[in-house]
C-alpha atoms as a PDB file:
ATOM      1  CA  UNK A   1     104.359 120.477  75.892  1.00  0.00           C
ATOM      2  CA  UNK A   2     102.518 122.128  73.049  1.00  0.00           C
ATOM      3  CA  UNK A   3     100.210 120.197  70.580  1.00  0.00           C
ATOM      4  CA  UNK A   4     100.077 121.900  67.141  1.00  0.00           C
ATOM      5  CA  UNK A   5      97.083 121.780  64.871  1.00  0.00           C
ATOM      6  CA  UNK A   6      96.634 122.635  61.517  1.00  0.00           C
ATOM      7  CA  UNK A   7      94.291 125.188  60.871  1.00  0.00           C
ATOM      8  CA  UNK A   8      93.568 127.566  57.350  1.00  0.00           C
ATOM      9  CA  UNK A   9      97.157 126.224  56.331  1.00  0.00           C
ATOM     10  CA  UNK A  10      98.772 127.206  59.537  1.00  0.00           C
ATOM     11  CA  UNK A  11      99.983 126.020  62.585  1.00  0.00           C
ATOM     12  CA  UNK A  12      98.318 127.081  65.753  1.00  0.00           C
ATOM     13  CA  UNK A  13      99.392 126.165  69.378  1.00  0.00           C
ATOM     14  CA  UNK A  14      96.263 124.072  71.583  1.00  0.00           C
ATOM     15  CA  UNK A  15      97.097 126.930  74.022  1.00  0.00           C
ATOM     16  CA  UNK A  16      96.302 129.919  71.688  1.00  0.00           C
ATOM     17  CA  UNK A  17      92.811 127.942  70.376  1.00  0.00           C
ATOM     18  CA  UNK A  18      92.112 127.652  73.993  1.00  0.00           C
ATOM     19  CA  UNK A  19      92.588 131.344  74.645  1.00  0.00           C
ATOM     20  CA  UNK A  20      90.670 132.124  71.306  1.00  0.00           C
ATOM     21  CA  UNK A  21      87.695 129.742  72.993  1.00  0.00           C
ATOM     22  CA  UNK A  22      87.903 131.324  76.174  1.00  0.00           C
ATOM     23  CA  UNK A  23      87.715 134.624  74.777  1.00  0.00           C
ATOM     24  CA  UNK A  24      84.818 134.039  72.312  1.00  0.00           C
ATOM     25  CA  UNK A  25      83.016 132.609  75.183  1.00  0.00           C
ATOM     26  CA  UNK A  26      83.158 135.324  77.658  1.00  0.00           C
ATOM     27  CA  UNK A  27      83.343 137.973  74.973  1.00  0.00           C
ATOM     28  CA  UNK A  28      80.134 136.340  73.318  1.00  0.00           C
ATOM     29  CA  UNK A  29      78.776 135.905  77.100  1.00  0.00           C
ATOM     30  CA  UNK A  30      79.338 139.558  77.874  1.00  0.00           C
ATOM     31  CA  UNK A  31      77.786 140.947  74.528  1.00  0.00           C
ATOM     32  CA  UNK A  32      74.224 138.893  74.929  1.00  0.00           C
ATOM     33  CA  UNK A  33      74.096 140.097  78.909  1.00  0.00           C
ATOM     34  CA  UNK A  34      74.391 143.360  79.005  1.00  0.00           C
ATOM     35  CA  UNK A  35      71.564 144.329  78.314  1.00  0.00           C
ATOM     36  CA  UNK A  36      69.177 146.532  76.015  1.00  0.00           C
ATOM     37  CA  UNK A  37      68.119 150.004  76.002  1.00  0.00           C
ATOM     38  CA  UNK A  38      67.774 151.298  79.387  1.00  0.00           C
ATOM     39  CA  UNK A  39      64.714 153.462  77.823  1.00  0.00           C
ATOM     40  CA  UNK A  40      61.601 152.625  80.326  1.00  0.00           C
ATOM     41  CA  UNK A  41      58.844 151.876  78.008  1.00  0.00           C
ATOM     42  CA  UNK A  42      55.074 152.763  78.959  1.00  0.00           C
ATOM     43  CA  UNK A  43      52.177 149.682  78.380  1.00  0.00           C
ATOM     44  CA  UNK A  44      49.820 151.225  75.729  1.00  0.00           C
ATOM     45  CA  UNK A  45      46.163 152.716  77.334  1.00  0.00           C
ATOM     46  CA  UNK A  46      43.304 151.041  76.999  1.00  0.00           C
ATOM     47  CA  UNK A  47      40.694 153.635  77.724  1.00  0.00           C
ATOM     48  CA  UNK A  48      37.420 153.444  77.054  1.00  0.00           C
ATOM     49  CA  UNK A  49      36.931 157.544  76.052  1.00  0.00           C
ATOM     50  CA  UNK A  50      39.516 160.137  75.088  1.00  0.00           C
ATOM     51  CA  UNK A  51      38.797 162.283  78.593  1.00  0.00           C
ATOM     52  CA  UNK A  52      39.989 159.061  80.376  1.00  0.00           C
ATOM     53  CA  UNK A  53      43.149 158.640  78.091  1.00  0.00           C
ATOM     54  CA  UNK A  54      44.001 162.446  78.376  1.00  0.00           C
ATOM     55  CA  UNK A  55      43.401 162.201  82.309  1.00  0.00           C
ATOM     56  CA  UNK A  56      46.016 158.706  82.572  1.00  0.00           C
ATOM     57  CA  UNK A  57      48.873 160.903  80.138  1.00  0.00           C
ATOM     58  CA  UNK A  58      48.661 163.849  82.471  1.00  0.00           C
ATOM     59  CA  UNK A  59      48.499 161.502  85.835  1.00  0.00           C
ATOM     60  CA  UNK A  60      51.874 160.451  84.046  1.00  0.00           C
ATOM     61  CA  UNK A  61      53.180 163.540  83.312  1.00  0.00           C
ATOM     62  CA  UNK A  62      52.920 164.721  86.930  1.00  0.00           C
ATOM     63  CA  UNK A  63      54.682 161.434  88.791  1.00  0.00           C
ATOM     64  CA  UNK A  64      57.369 161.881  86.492  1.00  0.00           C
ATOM     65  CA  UNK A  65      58.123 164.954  87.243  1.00  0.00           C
ATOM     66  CA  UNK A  66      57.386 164.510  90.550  1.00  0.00           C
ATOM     67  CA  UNK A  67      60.156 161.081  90.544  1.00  0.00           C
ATOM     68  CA  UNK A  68      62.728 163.950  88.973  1.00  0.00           C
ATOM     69  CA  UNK A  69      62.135 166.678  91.470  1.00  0.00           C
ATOM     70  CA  UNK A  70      62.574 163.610  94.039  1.00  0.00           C
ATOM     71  CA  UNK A  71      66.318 162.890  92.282  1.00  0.00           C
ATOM     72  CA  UNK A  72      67.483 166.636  92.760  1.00  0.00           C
END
C-alpha cells in the first residue's frame, strides 16, 4: 500500500520520496568523497640563504625525475 503526500501541489508516492532520499544521500555522499585534485602539492622552503633554496629545488628536480624514470 502506497501513502500519498502532497507536495508543490502534487501528489507524490512515500516510495518515490524515499528513492529521491536515498538518492540525494548517496549522490550527496559520493560528491563530498571523492576527493580533490590529485595535484601533489610541495610545503613552501624555509631556507635561510638563496644557495640553500636553489640547492633543495634542484634536490627536487632530480628525485622526480628519478620517481618517473622508475615508472617507465
Amino acid at each position: 500500500m502506497v501513502v500519498y503526500y502532497n507536495v508543490a501541489g502534487r501528489k507524490v508516492g512515500s516510495h518515490v520520496l524515499s528513492m529521491a532520499t536515498l538518492g540525494a544521500l548517496f549522490g550527496g555522499s559520493w560528491l563530498a568523497l571523492r576527493g580533490g585534485d590529485k595535484k601533489q602539492q610541495t610545503p613552501p622552503i624555509n631556507a635561510s640563504s638563496k644557495d640553500e633554496e636553489q640547492f633543495v629545488q634542484e634536490f627536487l628536480k632530480n628525485v622526480e625525475a628519478e620517481e618517473k624514470k622508475a615508472k617507465q
